[in-house]
Protein backbone atom coordinates (compact mmCIF):
# COMPACT_ATOMS: atom_id res chain seq x y z
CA UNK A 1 -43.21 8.47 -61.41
CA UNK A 2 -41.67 5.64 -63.29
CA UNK A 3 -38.23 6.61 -62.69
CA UNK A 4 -38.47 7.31 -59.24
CA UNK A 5 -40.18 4.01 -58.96
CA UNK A 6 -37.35 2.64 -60.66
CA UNK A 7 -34.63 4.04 -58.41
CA UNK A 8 -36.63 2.82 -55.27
CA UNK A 9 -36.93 -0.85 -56.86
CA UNK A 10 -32.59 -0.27 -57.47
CA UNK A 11 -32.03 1.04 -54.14
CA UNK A 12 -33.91 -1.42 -52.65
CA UNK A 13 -32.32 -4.80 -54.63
CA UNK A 14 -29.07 -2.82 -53.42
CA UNK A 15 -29.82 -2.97 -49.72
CA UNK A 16 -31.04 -6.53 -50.43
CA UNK A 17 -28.07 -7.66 -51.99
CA UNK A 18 -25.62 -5.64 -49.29
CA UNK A 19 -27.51 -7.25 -46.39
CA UNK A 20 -27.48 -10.37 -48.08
CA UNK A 21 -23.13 -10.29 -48.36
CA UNK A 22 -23.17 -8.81 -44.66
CA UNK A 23 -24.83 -11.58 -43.60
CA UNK A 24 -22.73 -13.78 -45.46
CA UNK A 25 -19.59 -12.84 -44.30
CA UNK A 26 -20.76 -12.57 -41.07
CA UNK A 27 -21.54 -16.46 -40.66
CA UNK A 28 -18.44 -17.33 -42.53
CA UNK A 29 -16.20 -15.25 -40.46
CA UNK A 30 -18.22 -16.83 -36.95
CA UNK A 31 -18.17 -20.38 -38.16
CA UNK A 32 -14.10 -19.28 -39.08
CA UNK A 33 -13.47 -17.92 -35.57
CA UNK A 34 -15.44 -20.71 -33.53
CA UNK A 35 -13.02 -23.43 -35.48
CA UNK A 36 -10.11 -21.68 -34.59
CA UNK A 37 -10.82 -21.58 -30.95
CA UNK A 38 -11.92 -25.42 -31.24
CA UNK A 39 -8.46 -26.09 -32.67
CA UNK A 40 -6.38 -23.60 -30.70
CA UNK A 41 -7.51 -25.41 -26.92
CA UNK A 42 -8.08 -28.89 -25.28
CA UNK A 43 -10.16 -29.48 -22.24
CA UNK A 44 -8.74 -31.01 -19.08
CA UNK A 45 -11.17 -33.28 -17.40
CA UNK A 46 -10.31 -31.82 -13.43
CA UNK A 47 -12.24 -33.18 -9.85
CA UNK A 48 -13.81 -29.56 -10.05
CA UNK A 49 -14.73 -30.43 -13.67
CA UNK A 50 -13.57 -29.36 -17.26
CA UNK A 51 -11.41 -26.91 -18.11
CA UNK A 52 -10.48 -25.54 -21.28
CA UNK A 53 -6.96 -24.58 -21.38
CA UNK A 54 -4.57 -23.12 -24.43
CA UNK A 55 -1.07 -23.07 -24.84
CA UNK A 56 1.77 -21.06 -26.44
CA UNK A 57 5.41 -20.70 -26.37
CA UNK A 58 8.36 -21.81 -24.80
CA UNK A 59 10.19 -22.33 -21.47
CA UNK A 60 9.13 -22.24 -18.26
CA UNK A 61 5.37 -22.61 -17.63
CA UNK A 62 3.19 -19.62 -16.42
CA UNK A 63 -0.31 -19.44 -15.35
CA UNK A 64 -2.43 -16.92 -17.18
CA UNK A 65 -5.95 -15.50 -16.06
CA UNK A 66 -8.02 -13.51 -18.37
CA UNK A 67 -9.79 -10.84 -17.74
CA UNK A 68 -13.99 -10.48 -17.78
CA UNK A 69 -15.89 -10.82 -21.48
CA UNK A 70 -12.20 -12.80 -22.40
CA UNK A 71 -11.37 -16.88 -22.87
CA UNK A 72 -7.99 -18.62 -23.38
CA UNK A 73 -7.42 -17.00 -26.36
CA UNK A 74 -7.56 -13.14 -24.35
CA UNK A 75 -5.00 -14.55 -22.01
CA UNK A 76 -2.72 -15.68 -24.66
CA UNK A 77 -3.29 -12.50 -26.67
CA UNK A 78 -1.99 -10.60 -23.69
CA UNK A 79 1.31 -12.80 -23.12
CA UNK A 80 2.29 -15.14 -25.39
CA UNK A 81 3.97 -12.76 -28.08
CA UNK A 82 7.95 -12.01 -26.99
CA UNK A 83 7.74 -13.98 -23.31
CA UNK A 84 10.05 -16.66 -22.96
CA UNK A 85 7.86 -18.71 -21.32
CA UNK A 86 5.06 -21.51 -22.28
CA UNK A 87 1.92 -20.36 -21.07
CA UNK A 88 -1.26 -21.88 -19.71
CA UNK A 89 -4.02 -20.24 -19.84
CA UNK A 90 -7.42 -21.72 -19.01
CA UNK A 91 -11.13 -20.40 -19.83
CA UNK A 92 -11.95 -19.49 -16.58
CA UNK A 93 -16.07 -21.04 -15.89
CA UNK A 94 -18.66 -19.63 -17.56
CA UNK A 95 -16.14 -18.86 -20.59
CA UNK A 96 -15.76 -20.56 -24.31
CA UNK A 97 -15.96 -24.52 -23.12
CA UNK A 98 -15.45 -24.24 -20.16
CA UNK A 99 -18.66 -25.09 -17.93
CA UNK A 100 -19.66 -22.27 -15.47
CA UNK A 101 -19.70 -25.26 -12.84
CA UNK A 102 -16.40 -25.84 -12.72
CA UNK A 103 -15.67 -23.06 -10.33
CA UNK A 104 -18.93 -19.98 -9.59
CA UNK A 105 -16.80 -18.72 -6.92
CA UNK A 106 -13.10 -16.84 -7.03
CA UNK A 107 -12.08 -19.37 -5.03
CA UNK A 108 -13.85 -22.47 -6.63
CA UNK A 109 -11.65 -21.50 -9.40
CA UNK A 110 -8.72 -21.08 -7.83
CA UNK A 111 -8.76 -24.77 -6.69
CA UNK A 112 -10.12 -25.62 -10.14
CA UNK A 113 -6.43 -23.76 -11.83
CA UNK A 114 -4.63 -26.39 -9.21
CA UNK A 115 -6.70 -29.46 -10.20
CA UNK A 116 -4.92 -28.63 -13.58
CA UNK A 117 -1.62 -28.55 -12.63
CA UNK A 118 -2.31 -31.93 -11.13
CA UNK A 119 -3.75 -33.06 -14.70
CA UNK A 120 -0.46 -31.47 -16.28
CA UNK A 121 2.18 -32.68 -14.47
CA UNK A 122 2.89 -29.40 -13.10
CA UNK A 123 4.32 -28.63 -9.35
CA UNK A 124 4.59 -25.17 -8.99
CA UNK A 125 4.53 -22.01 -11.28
CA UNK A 126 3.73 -18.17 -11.14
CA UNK A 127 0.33 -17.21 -12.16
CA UNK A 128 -0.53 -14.03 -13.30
CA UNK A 129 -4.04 -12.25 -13.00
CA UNK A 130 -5.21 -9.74 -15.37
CA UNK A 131 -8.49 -7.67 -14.68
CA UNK A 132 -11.21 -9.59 -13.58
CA UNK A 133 -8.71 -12.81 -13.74
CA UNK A 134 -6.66 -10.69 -10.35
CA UNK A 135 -9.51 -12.13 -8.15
CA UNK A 136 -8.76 -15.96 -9.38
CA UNK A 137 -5.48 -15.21 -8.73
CA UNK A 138 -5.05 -13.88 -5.47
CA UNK A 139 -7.14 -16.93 -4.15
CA UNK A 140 -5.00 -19.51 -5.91
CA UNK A 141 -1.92 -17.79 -4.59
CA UNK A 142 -3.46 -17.82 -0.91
CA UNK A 143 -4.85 -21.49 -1.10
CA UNK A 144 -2.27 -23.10 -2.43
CA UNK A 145 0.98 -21.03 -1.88
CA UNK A 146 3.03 -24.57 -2.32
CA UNK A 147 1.61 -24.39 -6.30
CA UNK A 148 2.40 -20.91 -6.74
CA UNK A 149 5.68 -19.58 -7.09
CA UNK A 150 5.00 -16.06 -7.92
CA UNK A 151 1.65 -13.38 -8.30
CA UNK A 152 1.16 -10.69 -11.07
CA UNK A 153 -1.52 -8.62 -10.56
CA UNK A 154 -1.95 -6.75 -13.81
CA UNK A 155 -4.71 -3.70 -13.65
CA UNK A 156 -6.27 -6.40 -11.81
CA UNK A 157 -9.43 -5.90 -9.26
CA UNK A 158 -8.59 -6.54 -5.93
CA UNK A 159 -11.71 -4.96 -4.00
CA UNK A 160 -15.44 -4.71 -4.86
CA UNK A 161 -16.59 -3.23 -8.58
CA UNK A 162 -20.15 -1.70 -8.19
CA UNK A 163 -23.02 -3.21 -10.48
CA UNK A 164 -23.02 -2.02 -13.63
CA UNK A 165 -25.45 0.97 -14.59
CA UNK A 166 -29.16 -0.76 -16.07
CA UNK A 167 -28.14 0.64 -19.66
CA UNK A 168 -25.43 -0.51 -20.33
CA UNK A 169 -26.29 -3.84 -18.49
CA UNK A 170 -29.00 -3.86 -21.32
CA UNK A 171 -26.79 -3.69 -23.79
CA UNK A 172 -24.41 -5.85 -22.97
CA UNK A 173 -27.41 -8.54 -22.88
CA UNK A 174 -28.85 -7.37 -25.67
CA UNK A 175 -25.30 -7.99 -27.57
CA UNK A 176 -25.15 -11.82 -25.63
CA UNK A 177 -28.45 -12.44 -27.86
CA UNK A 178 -26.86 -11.94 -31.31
CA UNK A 179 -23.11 -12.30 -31.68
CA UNK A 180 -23.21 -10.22 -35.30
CA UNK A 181 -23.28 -7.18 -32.74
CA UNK A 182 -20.56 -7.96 -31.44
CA UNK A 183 -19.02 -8.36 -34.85
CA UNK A 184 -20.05 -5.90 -36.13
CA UNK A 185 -18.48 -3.58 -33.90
CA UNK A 186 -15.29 -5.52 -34.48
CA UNK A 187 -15.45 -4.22 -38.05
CA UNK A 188 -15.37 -0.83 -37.47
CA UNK A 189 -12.52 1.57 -38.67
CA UNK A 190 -12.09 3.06 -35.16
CA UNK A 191 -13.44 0.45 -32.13
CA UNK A 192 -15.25 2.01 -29.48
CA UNK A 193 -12.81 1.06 -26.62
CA UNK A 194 -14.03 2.34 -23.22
CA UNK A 195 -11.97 4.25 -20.81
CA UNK A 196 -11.25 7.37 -21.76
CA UNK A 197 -10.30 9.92 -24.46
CA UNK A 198 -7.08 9.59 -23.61
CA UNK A 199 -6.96 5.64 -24.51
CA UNK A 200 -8.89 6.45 -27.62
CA UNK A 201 -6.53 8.99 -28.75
CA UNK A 202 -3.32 6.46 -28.43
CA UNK A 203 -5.54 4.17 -30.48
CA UNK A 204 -6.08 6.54 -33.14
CA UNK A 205 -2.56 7.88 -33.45
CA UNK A 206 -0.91 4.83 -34.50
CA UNK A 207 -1.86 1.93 -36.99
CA UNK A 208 -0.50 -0.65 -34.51
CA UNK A 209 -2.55 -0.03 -31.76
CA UNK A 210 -5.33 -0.19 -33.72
CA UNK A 211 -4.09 -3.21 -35.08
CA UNK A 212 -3.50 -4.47 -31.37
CA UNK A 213 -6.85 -3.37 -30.03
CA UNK A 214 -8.58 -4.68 -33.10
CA UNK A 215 -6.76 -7.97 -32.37
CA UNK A 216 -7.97 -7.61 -28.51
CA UNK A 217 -11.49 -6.94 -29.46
CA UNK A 218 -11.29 -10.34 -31.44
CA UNK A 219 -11.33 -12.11 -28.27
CA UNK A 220 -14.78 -10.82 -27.26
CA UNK A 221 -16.02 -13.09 -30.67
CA UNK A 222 -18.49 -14.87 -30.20
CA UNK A 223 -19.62 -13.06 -27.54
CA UNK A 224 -22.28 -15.47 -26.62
CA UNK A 225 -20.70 -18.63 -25.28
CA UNK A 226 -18.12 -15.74 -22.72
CA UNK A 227 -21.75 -14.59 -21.58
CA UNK A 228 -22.23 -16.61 -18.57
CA UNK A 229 -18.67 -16.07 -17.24
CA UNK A 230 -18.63 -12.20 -18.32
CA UNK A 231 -22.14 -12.20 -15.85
CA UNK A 232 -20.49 -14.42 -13.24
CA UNK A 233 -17.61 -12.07 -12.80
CA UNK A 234 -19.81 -8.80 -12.22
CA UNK A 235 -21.68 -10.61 -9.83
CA UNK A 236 -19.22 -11.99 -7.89
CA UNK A 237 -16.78 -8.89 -8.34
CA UNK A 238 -20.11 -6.85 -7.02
CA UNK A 239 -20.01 -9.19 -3.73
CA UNK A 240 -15.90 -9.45 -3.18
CA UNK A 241 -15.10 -9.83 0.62
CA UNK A 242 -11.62 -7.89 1.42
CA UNK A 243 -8.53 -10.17 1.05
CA UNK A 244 -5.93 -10.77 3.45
CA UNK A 245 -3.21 -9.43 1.81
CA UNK A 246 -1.23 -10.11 4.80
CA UNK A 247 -1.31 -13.78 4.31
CA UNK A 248 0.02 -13.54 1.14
CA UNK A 249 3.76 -15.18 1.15
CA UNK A 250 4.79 -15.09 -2.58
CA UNK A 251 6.26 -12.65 -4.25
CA UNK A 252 4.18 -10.80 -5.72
CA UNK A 253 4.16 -7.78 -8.79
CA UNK A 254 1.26 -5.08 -9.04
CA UNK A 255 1.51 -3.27 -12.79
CA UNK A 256 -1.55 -0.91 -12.92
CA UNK A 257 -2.46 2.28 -14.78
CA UNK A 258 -2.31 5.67 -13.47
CA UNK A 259 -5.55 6.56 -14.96
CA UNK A 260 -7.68 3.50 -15.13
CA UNK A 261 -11.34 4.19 -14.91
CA UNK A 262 -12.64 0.70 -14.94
CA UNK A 263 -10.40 -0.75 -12.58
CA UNK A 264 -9.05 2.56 -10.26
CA UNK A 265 -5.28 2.39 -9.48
CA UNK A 266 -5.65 2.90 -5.88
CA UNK A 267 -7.03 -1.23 -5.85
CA UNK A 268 -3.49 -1.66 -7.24
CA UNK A 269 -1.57 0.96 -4.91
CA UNK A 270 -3.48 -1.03 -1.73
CA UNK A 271 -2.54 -4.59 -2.67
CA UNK A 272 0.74 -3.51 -2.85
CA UNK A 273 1.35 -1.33 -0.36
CA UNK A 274 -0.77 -4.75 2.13
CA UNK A 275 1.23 -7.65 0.30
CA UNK A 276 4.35 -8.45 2.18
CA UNK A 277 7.43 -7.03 0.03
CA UNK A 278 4.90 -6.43 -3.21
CA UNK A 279 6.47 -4.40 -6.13
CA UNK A 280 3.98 -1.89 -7.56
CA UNK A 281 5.11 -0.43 -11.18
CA UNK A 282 2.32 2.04 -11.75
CA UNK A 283 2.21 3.24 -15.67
CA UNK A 284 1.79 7.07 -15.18
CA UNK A 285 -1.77 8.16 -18.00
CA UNK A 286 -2.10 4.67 -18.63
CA UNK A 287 -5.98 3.35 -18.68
CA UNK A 288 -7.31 -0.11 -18.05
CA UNK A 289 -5.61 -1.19 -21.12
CA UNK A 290 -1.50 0.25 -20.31
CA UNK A 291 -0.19 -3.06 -20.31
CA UNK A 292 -0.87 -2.85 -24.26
CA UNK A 293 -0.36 0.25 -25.01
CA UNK A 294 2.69 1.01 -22.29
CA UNK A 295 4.58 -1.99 -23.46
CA UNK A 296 8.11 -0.82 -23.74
CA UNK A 297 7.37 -0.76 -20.25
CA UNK A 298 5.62 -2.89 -18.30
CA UNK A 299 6.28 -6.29 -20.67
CA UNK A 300 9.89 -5.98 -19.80
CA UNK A 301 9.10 -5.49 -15.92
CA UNK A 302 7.13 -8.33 -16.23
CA UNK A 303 9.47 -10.84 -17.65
CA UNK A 304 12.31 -10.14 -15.62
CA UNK A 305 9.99 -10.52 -12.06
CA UNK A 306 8.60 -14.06 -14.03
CA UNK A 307 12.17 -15.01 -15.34
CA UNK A 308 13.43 -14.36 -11.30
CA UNK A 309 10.82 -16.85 -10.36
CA UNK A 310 10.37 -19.33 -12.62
CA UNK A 311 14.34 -19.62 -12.63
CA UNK A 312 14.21 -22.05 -9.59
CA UNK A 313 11.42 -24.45 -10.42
């Protein structure tokens, strides 16, 4: 009896002590992270408000739009690396520090992206929508066609996304409550990335994707302050209105997967096929995700359609 009392007394001060470290390094790591987005943005004081906004590279300026659960740093994750260009890329409302005020509608925010340019000096330059950030985009290429030189719609919505089911809904609230979920998750050996088998056998097959998608999942941390916009964009994305494509008069790139589950290619196919003189590049197997893991081909697509337009401004 006394030794088994003994190992329970052990095994307990070791669960102790191992929750104690976990703990630990979770706060360190948060406090780490938080600091580094502090450092890596600045906030533009706008008519519709402010607007966090980070920067990277060089050359010509492009417009970056992140997709839901993302901030500044997603956008820059998804572009900065090997583009020639210096891109902008704002928290869109509701994400990081930027105040969900600044723009609840698609196109408050659209109008919010141009009271930027104002603040930076900027006349015209292509913007580029990825995911949830295509709706953003489409409306600041349609309302102020004068700022926008170009539009790249990258597995970007473009019609309505039903509601989320209540479970998962549940858990994605229940995760906005404690961001050591959410990093937690982040410290797994193999991330749980929806959309497929197929995406989740890429990710296992090679140490950089893992790397990559470990890297992605980073901009999900903390998950708490990207709460209100991640909620904002299923609600509005639940209500979109169809968009006159028609109207559209920039050029105008569609890069989608062929097998995206979250975001179905035929939204892609449609805006192209309704945009005057669109390009679509569809990535044939690709999932939500084939702009990362189908990058010997679409990052080169993209920069030469952004290189042909940001050439004259």
């Amino acid at each position: 009896m006394k030794r088994k009392t003994l190992l329970f007394s052990l095994s307990a001060a070791a669960g102790a002590a191992f929750c104690a470290w976990l703990a630990g390094t979770y706060r360190r790591h948060r406090y780490t992270h938080i600091q580094r987005l502090i450092a890596g943005s600045r906030i533009a004081q706008t008519p519709s408000g402010p607007l966090e906004y980070g920067l990277a590279g060089e050359g010509p300026p492009v417009l970056v739009l992140h997709g839901a659960a993302g901030g500044y740093d997603m956008g820059l994750l998804l572009t900065a690396v090997g583009f020639p260009f210096t891109w902008i890329a704002p928290s869109r409302p509701g994400y990081l520090r930027t105040p969900l005020e600044t723009g609840l509608t698609f196109e408050e925010q659209a109008d919010a992206f141009a009271a930027l340019l104002d603040v930076l000096d900027i006349e015209r330059l292509p913007v580029v929508g990825i995911s949830a950030g295509g709706p953003p985009a489409l409306h600041f290429a349609m309302r102020h066609p004068d700022r926008c030189s170009a539009l790249a719609l990258v597995s970007a919505v473009t019609a309505p996304i039903p509601p989320l089911p209540p479970f998962v809904a549940s858990l994605i609230r229940a995760a906005s409550r404690s961001d050591f979920l959410t990093w937690l998750v982040i410290q797994l050996p193999y991330l749980p990335i929806p959309g497929g088998p197929g995406l989740r056998g890429q990710m296992q097959t090679s140490a950089e994707r893992r790397a990559r998608f470990r890297a992605l999942a980073s901009t999900v941390f903390p998950f708490a302050p990207r709460f209100p916009g991640l909620q904002n964009d299923l609600r509005q994305m639940s209500r979109l209105q169809p968009f006159p494509f028609e109207a559209i008069s920039v050029p105008t790139f569609v890069i989608h997967g062929g097998a995206d589950r979250l975001v179905p290619v035929r939204q892609g196919q449609h805006a192209a096929e309704r945009i005057p003189d669109a390009r679509f590049l569809p990535l044939p197997g690709g999932d939500h995700m084939a702009f990362v893991t189908q990058q010997k081909t679409s990052r080169p697509a993209l920069e030469a359609f952004l290189r042909e337009h940001t050439a004259a401004n």
